[in-house]
Protein backbone atom coordinates (compact mmCIF):
# COMPACT_ATOMS: atom_id res chain seq x y z
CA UNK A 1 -150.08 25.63 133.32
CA UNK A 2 -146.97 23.89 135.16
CA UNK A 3 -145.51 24.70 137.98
CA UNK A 4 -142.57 26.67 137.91
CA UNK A 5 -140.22 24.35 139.49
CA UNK A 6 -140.91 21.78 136.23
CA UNK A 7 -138.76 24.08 133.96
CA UNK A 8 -136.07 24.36 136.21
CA UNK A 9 -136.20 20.24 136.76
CA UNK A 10 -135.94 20.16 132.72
CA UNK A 11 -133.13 22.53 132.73
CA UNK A 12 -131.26 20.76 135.09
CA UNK A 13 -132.28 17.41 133.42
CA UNK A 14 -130.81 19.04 129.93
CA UNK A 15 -128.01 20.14 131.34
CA UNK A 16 -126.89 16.95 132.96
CA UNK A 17 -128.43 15.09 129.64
CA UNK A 18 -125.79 17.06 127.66
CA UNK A 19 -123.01 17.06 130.67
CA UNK A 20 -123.11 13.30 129.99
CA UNK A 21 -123.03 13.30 126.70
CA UNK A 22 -119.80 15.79 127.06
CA UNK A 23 -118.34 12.75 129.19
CA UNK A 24 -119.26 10.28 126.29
CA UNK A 25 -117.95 12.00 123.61
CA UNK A 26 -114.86 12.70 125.54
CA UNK A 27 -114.36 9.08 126.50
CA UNK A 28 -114.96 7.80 122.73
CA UNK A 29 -112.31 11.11 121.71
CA UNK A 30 -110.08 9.84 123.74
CA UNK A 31 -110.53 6.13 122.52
CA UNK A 32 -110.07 6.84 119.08
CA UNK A 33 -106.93 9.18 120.16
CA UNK A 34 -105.99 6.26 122.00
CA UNK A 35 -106.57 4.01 118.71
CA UNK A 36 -105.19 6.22 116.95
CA UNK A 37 -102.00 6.51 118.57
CA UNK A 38 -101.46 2.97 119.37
CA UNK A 39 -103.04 1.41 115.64
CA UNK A 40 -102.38 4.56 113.54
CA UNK A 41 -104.68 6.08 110.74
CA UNK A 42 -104.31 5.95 107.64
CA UNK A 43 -106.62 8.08 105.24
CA UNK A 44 -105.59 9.61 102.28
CA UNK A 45 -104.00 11.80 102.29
CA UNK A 46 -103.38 11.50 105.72
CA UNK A 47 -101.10 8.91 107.45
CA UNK A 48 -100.25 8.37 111.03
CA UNK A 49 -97.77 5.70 112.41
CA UNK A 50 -99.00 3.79 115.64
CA UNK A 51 -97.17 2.42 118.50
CA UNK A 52 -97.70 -0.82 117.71
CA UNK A 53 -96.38 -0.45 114.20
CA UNK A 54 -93.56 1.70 115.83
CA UNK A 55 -92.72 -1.14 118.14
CA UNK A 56 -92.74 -3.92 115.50
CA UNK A 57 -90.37 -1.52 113.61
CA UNK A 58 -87.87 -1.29 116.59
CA UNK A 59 -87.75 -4.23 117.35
CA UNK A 60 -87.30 -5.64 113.98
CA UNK A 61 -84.07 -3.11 114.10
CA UNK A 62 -83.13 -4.62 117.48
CA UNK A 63 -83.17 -7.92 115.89
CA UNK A 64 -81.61 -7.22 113.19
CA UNK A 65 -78.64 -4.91 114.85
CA UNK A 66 -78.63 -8.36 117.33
CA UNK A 67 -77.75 -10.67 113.90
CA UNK A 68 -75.44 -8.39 112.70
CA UNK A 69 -73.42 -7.91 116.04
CA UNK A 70 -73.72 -11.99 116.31
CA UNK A 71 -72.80 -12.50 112.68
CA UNK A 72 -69.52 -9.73 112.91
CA UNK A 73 -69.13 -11.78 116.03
CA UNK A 74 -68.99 -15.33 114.20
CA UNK A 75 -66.87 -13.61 111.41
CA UNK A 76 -64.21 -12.39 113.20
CA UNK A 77 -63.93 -16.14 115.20
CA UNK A 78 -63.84 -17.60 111.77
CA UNK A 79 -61.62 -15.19 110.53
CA UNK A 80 -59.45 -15.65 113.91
CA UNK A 81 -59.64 -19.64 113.40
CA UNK A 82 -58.39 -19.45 109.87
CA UNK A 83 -55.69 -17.37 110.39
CA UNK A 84 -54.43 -20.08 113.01
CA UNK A 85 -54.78 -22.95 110.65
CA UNK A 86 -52.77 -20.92 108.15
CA UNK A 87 -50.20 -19.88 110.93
CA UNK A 88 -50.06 -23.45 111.74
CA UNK A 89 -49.71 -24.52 108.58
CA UNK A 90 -46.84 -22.11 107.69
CA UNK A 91 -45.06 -22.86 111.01
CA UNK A 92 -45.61 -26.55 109.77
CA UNK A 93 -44.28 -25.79 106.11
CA UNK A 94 -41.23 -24.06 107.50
CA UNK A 95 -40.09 -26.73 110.28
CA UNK A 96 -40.50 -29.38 106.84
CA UNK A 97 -38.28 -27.52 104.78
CA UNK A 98 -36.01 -26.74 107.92
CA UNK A 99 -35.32 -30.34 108.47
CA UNK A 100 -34.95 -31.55 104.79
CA UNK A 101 -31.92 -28.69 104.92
CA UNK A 102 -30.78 -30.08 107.55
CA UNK A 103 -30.98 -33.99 106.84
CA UNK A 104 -29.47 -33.11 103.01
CA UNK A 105 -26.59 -30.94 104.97
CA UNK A 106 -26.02 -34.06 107.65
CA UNK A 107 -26.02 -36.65 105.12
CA UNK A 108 -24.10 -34.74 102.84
CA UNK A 109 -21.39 -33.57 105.50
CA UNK A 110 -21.02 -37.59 106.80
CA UNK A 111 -20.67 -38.78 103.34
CA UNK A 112 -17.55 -36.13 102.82
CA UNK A 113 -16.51 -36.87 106.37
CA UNK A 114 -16.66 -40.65 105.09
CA UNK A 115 -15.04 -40.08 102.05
CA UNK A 116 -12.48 -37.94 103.67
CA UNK A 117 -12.05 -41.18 106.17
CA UNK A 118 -11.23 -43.39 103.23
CA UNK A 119 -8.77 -41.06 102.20
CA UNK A 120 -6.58 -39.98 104.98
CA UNK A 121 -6.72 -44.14 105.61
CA UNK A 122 -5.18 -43.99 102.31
CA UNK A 123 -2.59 -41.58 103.09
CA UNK A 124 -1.92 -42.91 105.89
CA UNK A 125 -0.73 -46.25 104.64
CA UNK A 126 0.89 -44.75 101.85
CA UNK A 127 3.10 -42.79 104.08
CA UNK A 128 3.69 -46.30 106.24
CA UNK A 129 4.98 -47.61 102.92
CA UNK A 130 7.16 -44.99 102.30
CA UNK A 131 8.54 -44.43 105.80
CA UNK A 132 9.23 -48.33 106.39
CA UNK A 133 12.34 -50.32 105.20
CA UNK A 134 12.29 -52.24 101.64
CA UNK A 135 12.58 -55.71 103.05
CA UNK A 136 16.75 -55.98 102.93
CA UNK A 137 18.18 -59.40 104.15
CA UNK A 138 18.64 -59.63 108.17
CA UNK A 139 22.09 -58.06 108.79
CA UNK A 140 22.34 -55.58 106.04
CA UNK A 141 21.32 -52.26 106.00
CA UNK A 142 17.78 -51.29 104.12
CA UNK A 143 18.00 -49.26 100.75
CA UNK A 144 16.78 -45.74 100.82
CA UNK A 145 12.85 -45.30 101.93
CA UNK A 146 10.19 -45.75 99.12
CA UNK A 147 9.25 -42.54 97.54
CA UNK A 148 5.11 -42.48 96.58
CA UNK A 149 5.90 -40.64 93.08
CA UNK A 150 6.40 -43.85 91.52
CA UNK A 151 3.65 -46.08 93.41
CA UNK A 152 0.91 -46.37 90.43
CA UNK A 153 -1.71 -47.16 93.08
CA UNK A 154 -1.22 -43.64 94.90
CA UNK A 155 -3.98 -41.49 95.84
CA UNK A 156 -4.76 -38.46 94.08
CA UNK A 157 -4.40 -35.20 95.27
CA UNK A 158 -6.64 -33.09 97.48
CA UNK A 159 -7.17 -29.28 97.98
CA UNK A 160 -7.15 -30.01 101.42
CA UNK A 161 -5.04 -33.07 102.43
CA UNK A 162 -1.85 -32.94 100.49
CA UNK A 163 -1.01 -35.19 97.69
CA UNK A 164 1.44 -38.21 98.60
CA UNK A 165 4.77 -37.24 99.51
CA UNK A 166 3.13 -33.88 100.08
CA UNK A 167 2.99 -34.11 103.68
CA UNK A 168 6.87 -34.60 103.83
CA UNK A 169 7.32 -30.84 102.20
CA UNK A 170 4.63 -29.60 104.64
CA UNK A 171 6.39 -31.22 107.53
CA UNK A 172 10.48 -29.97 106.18
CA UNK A 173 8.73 -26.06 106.78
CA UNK A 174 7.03 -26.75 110.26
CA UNK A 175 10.00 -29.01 111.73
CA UNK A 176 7.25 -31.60 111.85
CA UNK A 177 7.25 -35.61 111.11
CA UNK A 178 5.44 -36.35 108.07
CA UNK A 179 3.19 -38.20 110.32
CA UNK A 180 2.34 -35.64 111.87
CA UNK A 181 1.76 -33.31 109.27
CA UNK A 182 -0.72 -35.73 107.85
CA UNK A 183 -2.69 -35.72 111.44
CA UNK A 184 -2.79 -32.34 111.47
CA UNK A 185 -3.65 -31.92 107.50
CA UNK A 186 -6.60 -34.54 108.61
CA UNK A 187 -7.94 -32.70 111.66
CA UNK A 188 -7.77 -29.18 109.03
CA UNK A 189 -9.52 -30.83 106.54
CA UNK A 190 -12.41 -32.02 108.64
CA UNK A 191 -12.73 -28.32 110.06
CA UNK A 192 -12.89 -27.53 106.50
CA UNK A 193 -15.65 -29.85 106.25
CA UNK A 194 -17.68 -28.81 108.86
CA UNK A 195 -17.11 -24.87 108.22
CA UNK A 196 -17.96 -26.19 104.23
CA UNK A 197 -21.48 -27.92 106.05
CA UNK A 198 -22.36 -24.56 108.01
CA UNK A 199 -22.30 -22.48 105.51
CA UNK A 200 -24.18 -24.18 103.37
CA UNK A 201 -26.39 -24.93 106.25
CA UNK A 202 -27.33 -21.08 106.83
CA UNK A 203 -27.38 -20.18 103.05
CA UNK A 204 -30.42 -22.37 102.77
CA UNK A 205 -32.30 -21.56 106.35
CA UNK A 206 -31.62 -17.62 104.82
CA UNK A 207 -33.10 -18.62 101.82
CA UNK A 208 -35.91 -19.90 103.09
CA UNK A 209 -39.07 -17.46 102.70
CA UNK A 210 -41.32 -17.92 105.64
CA UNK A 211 -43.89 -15.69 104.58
CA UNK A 212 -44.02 -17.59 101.09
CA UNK A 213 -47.60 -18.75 99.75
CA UNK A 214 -48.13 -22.29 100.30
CA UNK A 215 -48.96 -22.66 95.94
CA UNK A 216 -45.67 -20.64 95.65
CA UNK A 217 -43.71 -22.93 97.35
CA UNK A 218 -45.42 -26.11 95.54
CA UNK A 219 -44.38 -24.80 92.26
């Protein structure tokens, strides 16, 4: 028979036997929990999403919420830039039409001014033809002065500067020489001109459209 004390060394050896085991099986639990959680498992019908797959997900999301901030980012720069170029290139568009108003009004106001030169010159030495004496012999009084109705060469009328001999009515009203009458007829006429150039000038810069498609404008 065996002693007494060999059963209770088998218990105990049993019992620490199966104490380790315990430990094992809870260590290779807690691995495959560990697996589990951080690989996932996936039999059917059962799935479960790991870390690592969770991860990868997020930060696939990260990245792409990182393009898509970046890319709005990019858009709205391009969209900034391009709205500058067209700014520019209105600004640009309206200065060019600005000017070619304003050279057609300029050229157009010193041609009249020029033409209205030429004319009042005209006058001028009309009115010196009919103010001065006929060319009587020395000693003898000159005839009457020389009236412009019956020059041929006499320059037409004006809606502005009066017609030859016109200044001479003008001047009988105001108590003025018909010299002077013409002067001031002159001086009226070119603030007629210039008044004439101004409004013309702003009746184009209104009609301008600064807001007006580029393609518009074109046609």
């Amino acid at each position: 028979m065996l002693p007494a004390w060999t059963g209770t060394r088998v218990a105990v050896k049993g019992i620490w036997a199966a104490f380790i085991a315990i430990i094992v099986l809870a260590a290779l639990a807690a691995a495959a929990v560990q697996t589990v959680r951080l690989e996932g498992l996936r039999v059917w019908p059962f799935e479960v999403t790991g870390w690592i797959d969770k991860a990868a997900t997020f930060e696939a999301e990260r990245d792409a919420e990182r393009s898509a901030h970046r890319k709005t980012k990019d858009d709205y720069r391009a969209a900034q830039a391009e709205a500058t170029r067209l700014e520019a290139e209105r600004l640009a568009r309206v200065r060019d039409q600005q000017e070619e108003i304003n050279d057609a009004i300029e050229q157009d106001y010193r041609a009249r001014l020029a033409d209205l030169g030429n004319r009042a010159e005209r006058l001028r030495q009309d009115l010196r033809a009919r103010t001065e004496p006929a060319g009587a012999p020395a000693g003898e009084r000159g005839p009457a002065l020389r009236d412009a109705a019956g020059r041929a060469d006499g320059a037409p009328g004006d809606h502005r500067l009066p017609p030859p001999g016109g200044e001479r009515a003008a001047a009988a009203i105001f108590g003025r020489t018909p010299g002077e009458q013409l002067e001031r007829d002159i001086v009226a006429t070119k603030q007629a001109l210039q008044l004439d150039a101004l409004i013309d000038w702003i009746e184009q810069q209104i009609a301008i459209d600064p807001n007006a498609p580029a393609d518009i404008e074109a046609e």
